[in-house]
C-alpha atoms as a PDB file:
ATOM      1  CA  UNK A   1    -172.366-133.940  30.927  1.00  0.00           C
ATOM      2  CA  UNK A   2    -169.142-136.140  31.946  1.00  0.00           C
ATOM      3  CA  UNK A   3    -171.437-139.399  30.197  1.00  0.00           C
ATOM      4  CA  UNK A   4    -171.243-137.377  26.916  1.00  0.00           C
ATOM      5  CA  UNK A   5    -167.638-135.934  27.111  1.00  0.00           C
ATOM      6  CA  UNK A   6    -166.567-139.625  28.331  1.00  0.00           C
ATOM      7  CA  UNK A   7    -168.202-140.990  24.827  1.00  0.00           C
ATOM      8  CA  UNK A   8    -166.717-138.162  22.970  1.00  0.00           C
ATOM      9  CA  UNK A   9    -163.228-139.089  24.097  1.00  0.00           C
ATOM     10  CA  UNK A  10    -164.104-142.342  23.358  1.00  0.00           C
ATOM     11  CA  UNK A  11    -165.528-141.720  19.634  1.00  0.00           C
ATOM     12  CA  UNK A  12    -162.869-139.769  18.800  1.00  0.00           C
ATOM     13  CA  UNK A  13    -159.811-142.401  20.103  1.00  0.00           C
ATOM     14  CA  UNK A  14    -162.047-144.854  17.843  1.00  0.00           C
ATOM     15  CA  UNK A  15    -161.252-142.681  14.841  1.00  0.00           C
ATOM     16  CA  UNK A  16    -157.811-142.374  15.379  1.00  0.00           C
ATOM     17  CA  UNK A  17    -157.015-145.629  15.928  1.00  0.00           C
ATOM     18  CA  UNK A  18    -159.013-146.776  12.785  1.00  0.00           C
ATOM     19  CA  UNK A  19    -156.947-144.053  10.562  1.00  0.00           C
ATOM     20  CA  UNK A  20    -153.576-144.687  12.219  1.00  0.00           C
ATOM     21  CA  UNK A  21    -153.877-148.692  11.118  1.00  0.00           C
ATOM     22  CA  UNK A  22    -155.477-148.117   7.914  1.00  0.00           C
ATOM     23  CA  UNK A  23    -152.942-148.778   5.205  1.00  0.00           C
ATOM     24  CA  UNK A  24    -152.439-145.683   2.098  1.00  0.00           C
ATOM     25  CA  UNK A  25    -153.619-146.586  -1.310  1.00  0.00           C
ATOM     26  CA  UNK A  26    -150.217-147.277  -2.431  1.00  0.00           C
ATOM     27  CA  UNK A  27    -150.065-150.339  -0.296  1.00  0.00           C
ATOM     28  CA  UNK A  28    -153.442-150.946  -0.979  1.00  0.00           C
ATOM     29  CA  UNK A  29    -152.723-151.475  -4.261  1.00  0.00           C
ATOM     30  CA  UNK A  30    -149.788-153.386  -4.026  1.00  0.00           C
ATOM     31  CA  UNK A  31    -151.258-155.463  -2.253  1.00  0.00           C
ATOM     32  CA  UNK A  32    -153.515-155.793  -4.860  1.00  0.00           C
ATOM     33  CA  UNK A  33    -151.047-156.347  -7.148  1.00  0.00           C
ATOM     34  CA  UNK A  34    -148.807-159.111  -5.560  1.00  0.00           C
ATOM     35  CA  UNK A  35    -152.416-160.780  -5.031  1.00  0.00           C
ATOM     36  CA  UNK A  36    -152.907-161.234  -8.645  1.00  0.00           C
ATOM     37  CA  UNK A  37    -149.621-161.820  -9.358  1.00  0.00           C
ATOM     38  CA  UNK A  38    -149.343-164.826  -6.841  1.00  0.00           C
ATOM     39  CA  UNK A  39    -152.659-165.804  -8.074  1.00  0.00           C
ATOM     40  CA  UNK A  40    -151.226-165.930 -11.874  1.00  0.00           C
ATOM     41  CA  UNK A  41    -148.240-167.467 -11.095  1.00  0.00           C
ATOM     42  CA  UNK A  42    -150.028-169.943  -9.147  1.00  0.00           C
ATOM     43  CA  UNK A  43    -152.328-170.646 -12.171  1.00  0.00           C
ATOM     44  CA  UNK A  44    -149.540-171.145 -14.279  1.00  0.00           C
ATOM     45  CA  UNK A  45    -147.365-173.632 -12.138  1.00  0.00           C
ATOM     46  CA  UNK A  46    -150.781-175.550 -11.984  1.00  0.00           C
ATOM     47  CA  UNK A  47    -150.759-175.840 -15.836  1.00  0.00           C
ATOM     48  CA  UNK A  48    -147.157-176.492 -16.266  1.00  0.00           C
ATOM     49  CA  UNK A  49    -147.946-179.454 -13.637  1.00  0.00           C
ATOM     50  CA  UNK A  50    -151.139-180.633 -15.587  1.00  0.00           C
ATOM     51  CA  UNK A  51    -148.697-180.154 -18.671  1.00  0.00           C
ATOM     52  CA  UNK A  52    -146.241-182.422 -16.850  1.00  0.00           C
ATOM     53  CA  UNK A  53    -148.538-185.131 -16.663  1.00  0.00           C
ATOM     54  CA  UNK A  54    -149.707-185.364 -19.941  1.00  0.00           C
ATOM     55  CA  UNK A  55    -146.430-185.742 -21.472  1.00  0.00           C
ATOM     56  CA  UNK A  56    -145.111-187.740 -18.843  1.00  0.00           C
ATOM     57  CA  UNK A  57    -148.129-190.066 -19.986  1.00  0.00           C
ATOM     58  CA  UNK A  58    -147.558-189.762 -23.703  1.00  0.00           C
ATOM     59  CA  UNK A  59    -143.849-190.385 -23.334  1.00  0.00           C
ATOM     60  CA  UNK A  60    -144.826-193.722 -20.549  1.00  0.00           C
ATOM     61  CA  UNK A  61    -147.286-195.035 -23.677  1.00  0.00           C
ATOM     62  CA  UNK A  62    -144.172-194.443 -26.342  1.00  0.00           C
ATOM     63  CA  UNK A  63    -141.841-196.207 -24.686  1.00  0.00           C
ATOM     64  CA  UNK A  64    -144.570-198.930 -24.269  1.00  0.00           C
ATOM     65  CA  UNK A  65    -144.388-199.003 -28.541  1.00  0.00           C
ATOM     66  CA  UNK A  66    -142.208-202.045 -29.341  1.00  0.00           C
ATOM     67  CA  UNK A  67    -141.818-200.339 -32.966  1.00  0.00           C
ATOM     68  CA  UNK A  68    -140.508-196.940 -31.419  1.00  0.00           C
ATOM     69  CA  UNK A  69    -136.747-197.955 -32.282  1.00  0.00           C
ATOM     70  CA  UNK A  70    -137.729-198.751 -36.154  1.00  0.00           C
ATOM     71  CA  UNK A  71    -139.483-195.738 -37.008  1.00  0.00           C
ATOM     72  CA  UNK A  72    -137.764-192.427 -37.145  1.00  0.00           C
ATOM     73  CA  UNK A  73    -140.587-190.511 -37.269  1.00  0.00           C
ATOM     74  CA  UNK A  74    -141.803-192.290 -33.334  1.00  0.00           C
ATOM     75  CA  UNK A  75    -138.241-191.746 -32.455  1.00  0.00           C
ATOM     76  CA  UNK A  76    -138.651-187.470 -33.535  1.00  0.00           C
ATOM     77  CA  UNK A  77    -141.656-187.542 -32.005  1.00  0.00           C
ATOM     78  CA  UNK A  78    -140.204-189.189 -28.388  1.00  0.00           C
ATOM     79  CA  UNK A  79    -137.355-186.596 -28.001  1.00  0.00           C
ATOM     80  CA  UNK A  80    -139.910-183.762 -28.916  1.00  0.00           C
ATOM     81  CA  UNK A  81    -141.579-185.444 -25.621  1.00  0.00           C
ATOM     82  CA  UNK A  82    -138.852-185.598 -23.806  1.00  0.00           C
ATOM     83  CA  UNK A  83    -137.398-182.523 -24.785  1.00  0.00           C
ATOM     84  CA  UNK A  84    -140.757-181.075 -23.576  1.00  0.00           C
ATOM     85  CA  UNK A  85    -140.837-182.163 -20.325  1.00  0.00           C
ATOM     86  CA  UNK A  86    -137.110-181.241 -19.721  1.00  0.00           C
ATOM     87  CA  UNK A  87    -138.524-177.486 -20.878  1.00  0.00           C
ATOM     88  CA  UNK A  88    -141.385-177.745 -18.531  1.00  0.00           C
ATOM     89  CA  UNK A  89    -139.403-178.440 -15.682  1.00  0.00           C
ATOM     90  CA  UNK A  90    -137.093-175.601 -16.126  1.00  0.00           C
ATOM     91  CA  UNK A  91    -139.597-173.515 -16.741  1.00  0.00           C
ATOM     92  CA  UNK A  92    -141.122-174.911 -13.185  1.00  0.00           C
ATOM     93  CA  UNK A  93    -137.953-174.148 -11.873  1.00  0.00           C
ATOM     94  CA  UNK A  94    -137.641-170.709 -12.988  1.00  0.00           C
ATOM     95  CA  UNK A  95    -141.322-170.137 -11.635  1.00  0.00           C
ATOM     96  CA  UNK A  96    -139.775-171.325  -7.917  1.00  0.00           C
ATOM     97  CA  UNK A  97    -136.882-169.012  -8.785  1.00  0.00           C
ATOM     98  CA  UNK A  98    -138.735-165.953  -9.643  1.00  0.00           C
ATOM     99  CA  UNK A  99    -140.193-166.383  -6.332  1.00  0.00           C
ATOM    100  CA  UNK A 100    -137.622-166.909  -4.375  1.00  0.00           C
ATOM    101  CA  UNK A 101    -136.162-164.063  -5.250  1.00  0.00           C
ATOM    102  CA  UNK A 102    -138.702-161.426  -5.027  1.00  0.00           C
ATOM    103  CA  UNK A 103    -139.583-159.669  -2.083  1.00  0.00           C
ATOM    104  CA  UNK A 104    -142.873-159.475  -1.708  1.00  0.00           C
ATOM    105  CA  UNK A 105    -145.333-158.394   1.500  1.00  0.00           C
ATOM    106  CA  UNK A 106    -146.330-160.381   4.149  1.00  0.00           C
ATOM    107  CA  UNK A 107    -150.506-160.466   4.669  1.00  0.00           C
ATOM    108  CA  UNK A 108    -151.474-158.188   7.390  1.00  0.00           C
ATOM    109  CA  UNK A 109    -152.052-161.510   9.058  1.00  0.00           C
ATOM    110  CA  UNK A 110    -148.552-162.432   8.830  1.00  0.00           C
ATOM    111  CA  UNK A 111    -147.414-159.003  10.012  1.00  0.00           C
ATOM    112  CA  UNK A 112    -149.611-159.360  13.268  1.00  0.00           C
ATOM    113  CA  UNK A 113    -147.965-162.683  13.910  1.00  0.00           C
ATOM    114  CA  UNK A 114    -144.761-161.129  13.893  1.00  0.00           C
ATOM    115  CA  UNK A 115    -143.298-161.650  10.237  1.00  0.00           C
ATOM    116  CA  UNK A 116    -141.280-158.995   9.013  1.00  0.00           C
ATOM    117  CA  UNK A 117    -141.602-156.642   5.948  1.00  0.00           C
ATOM    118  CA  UNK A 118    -138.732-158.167   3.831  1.00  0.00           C
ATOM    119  CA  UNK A 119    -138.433-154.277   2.408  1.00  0.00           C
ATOM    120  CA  UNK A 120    -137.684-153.106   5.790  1.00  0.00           C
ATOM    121  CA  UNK A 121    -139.582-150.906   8.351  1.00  0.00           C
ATOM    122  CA  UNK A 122    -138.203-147.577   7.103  1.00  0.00           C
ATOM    123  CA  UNK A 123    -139.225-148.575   3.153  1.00  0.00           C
ATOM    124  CA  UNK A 124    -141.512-145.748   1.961  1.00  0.00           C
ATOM    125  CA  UNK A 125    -144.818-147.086   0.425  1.00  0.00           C
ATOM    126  CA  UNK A 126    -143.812-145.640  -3.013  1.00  0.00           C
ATOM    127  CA  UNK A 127    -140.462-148.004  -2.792  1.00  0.00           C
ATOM    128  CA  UNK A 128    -142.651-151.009  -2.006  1.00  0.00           C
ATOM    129  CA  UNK A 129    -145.745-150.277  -4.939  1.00  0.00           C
ATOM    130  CA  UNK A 130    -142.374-149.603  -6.994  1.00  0.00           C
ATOM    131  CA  UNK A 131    -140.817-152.717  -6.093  1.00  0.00           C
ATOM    132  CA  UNK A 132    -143.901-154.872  -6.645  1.00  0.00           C
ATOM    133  CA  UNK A 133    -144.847-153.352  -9.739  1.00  0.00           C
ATOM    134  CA  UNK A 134    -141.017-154.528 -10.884  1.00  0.00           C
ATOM    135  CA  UNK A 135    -141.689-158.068  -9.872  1.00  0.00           C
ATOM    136  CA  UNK A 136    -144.675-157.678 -11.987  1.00  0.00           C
ATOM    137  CA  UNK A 137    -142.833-156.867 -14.998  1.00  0.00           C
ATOM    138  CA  UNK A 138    -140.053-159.637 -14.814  1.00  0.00           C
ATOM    139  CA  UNK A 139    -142.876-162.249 -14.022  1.00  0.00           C
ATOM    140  CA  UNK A 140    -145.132-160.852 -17.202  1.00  0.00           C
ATOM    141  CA  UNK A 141    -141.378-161.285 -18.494  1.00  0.00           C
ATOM    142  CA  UNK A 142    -141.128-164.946 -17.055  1.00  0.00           C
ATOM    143  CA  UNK A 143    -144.188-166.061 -18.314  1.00  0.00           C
ATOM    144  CA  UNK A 144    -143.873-165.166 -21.927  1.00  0.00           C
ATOM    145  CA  UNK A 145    -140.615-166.606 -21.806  1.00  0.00           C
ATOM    146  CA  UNK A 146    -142.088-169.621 -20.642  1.00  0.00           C
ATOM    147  CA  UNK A 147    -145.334-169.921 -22.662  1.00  0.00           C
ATOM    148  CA  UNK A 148    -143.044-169.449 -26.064  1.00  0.00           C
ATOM    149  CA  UNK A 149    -140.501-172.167 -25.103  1.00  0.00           C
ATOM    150  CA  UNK A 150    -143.336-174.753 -23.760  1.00  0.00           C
ATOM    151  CA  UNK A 151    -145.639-174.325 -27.177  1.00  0.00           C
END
Protein backbone atom coordinates (compact mmCIF):
# COMPACT_ATOMS: atom_id res chain seq x y z
CA UNK A 1 0.00 0.00 0.00
CA UNK A 2 2.87 2.73 0.76
CA UNK A 3 4.46 1.38 -3.06
CA UNK A 4 1.14 2.66 -4.56
CA UNK A 5 0.54 5.88 -2.46
CA UNK A 6 4.46 6.60 -3.03
CA UNK A 7 3.67 6.41 -7.04
CA UNK A 8 0.55 8.34 -6.57
CA UNK A 9 2.42 11.22 -4.99
CA UNK A 10 4.72 10.82 -7.53
CA UNK A 11 2.14 10.82 -10.64
CA UNK A 12 0.45 13.51 -9.41
CA UNK A 13 3.81 16.00 -8.70
CA UNK A 14 4.47 14.86 -12.49
CA UNK A 15 1.25 16.58 -13.49
CA UNK A 16 1.76 19.58 -11.76
CA UNK A 17 4.94 20.27 -12.73
CA UNK A 18 4.08 19.60 -16.47
CA UNK A 19 0.96 22.21 -16.15
CA UNK A 20 2.82 24.77 -14.03
CA UNK A 21 5.67 25.08 -17.05
CA UNK A 22 3.36 24.72 -19.83
CA UNK A 23 2.98 28.10 -21.47
CA UNK A 24 -1.13 29.55 -22.17
CA UNK A 25 -2.21 29.73 -25.73
CA UNK A 26 -1.66 33.33 -25.83
CA UNK A 27 2.04 32.84 -25.66
CA UNK A 28 1.72 29.97 -27.64
CA UNK A 29 0.67 31.86 -30.27
CA UNK A 30 2.86 34.59 -30.08
CA UNK A 31 5.30 32.68 -30.23
CA UNK A 32 3.96 31.54 -33.21
CA UNK A 33 3.68 34.69 -34.49
CA UNK A 34 7.16 36.33 -33.89
CA UNK A 35 8.32 32.85 -35.54
CA UNK A 36 6.86 33.73 -38.79
CA UNK A 37 7.50 37.07 -38.56
CA UNK A 38 11.36 36.56 -38.01
CA UNK A 39 11.10 33.96 -40.60
CA UNK A 40 9.55 36.68 -43.19
CA UNK A 41 11.70 39.25 -42.36
CA UNK A 42 14.51 36.99 -42.68
CA UNK A 43 13.29 35.98 -46.21
CA UNK A 44 13.09 39.36 -47.20
CA UNK A 45 16.60 40.73 -46.05
CA UNK A 46 17.82 37.58 -48.05
CA UNK A 47 16.17 39.01 -51.24
CA UNK A 48 17.06 42.55 -50.71
CA UNK A 49 20.78 41.00 -50.41
CA UNK A 50 20.35 38.79 -53.62
CA UNK A 51 18.79 42.16 -55.00
CA UNK A 52 22.00 43.89 -53.90
CA UNK A 53 24.07 41.81 -55.91
CA UNK A 54 22.48 41.92 -59.01
CA UNK A 55 22.54 45.54 -59.32
CA UNK A 56 25.75 45.91 -57.82
CA UNK A 57 26.73 43.62 -60.93
CA UNK A 58 24.73 45.49 -63.52
CA UNK A 59 26.00 48.84 -62.31
CA UNK A 60 30.08 47.07 -62.14
CA UNK A 61 29.30 45.98 -66.11
CA UNK A 62 27.95 49.82 -66.88
CA UNK A 63 30.63 51.47 -65.69
CA UNK A 64 32.76 48.90 -67.66
CA UNK A 65 30.75 50.62 -71.02
CA UNK A 66 33.29 53.08 -72.48
CA UNK A 67 30.10 54.68 -74.35
CA UNK A 68 28.14 55.18 -70.95
CA UNK A 69 29.15 59.04 -70.90
CA UNK A 70 27.78 59.57 -74.70
CA UNK A 71 24.52 58.11 -74.42
CA UNK A 72 21.86 59.60 -72.26
CA UNK A 73 19.74 56.93 -72.32
CA UNK A 74 23.02 54.46 -70.52
CA UNK A 75 23.51 57.43 -68.35
CA UNK A 76 19.25 57.24 -67.16
CA UNK A 77 19.62 53.89 -66.99
CA UNK A 78 23.03 54.01 -64.48
CA UNK A 79 21.42 56.40 -61.90
CA UNK A 80 18.16 54.22 -62.03
CA UNK A 81 20.97 51.55 -60.84
CA UNK A 82 22.40 53.44 -58.57
CA UNK A 83 19.50 55.00 -57.28
CA UNK A 84 18.35 51.37 -56.71
CA UNK A 85 20.87 50.17 -54.72
CA UNK A 86 20.93 53.38 -52.52
CA UNK A 87 16.93 52.30 -51.99
CA UNK A 88 17.88 48.80 -51.22
CA UNK A 89 20.17 49.65 -48.66
CA UNK A 90 17.86 51.83 -46.78
CA UNK A 91 15.40 49.62 -47.04
CA UNK A 92 18.12 46.98 -45.45
CA UNK A 93 18.58 49.42 -42.96
CA UNK A 94 15.13 49.95 -41.98
CA UNK A 95 14.75 46.01 -41.85
CA UNK A 96 17.83 46.15 -38.99
CA UNK A 97 15.85 49.05 -37.53
CA UNK A 98 12.53 47.50 -37.26
CA UNK A 99 14.31 44.96 -35.35
CA UNK A 100 16.10 46.67 -33.21
CA UNK A 101 13.45 48.21 -31.96
CA UNK A 102 10.92 45.65 -31.28
CA UNK A 103 10.73 43.68 -28.35
CA UNK A 104 10.25 40.47 -29.05
CA UNK A 105 10.54 36.97 -26.78
CA UNK A 106 13.40 35.17 -26.03
CA UNK A 107 13.10 31.10 -27.06
CA UNK A 108 12.34 29.10 -24.06
CA UNK A 109 15.93 28.12 -24.63
CA UNK A 110 17.13 31.50 -24.12
CA UNK A 111 14.94 31.97 -21.05
CA UNK A 112 16.52 28.76 -19.39
CA UNK A 113 19.93 30.21 -20.03
CA UNK A 114 19.06 33.13 -18.18
CA UNK A 115 17.93 35.84 -20.85
CA UNK A 116 15.35 38.04 -19.79
CA UNK A 117 11.78 38.74 -21.12
CA UNK A 118 12.47 42.25 -22.61
CA UNK A 119 8.48 42.87 -21.65
CA UNK A 120 9.25 42.28 -18.12
CA UNK A 121 8.34 39.49 -15.60
CA UNK A 122 5.08 41.07 -14.43
CA UNK A 123 3.84 41.60 -18.41
CA UNK A 124 0.48 39.77 -18.67
CA UNK A 125 0.39 37.31 -21.67
CA UNK A 126 -2.40 39.43 -23.32
CA UNK A 127 0.24 42.58 -23.23
CA UNK A 128 2.88 40.39 -24.88
CA UNK A 129 0.35 38.54 -27.86
CA UNK A 130 -0.74 42.40 -28.02
CA UNK A 131 2.61 43.66 -28.38
CA UNK A 132 3.73 41.09 -30.95
CA UNK A 133 0.76 41.26 -32.93
CA UNK A 134 1.78 45.30 -33.16
CA UNK A 135 5.21 44.47 -34.40
CA UNK A 136 3.39 42.44 -36.87
CA UNK A 137 1.49 45.21 -38.22
CA UNK A 138 4.37 47.86 -38.57
CA UNK A 139 6.58 45.06 -40.22
CA UNK A 140 3.48 44.05 -42.77
CA UNK A 141 3.78 48.03 -42.76
CA UNK A 142 7.66 47.91 -43.42
CA UNK A 143 7.54 45.57 -46.00
CA UNK A 144 5.05 47.14 -48.30
CA UNK A 145 6.83 50.19 -47.85
CA UNK A 146 9.77 48.54 -48.97
CA UNK A 147 8.55 46.26 -51.80
CA UNK A 148 6.81 49.61 -53.49
CA UNK A 149 10.00 51.75 -53.27
CA UNK A 150 12.45 48.75 -54.48
CA UNK A 151 10.06 47.82 -57.73
Amino acid sequence: MKKLNVWMVLAVMMVIVACGSSESEMMKEARNIQAGLLKQKSNLDSTLTVEAGNVEKMIAIMSQDTALAADTIKVQEYTSLMNKKTAIEEAKSKLADWQSNSKLLPSEEEEKNGVENPFGAEAKDLDILKAIKDAQSAFNDLRSQIESEIQ
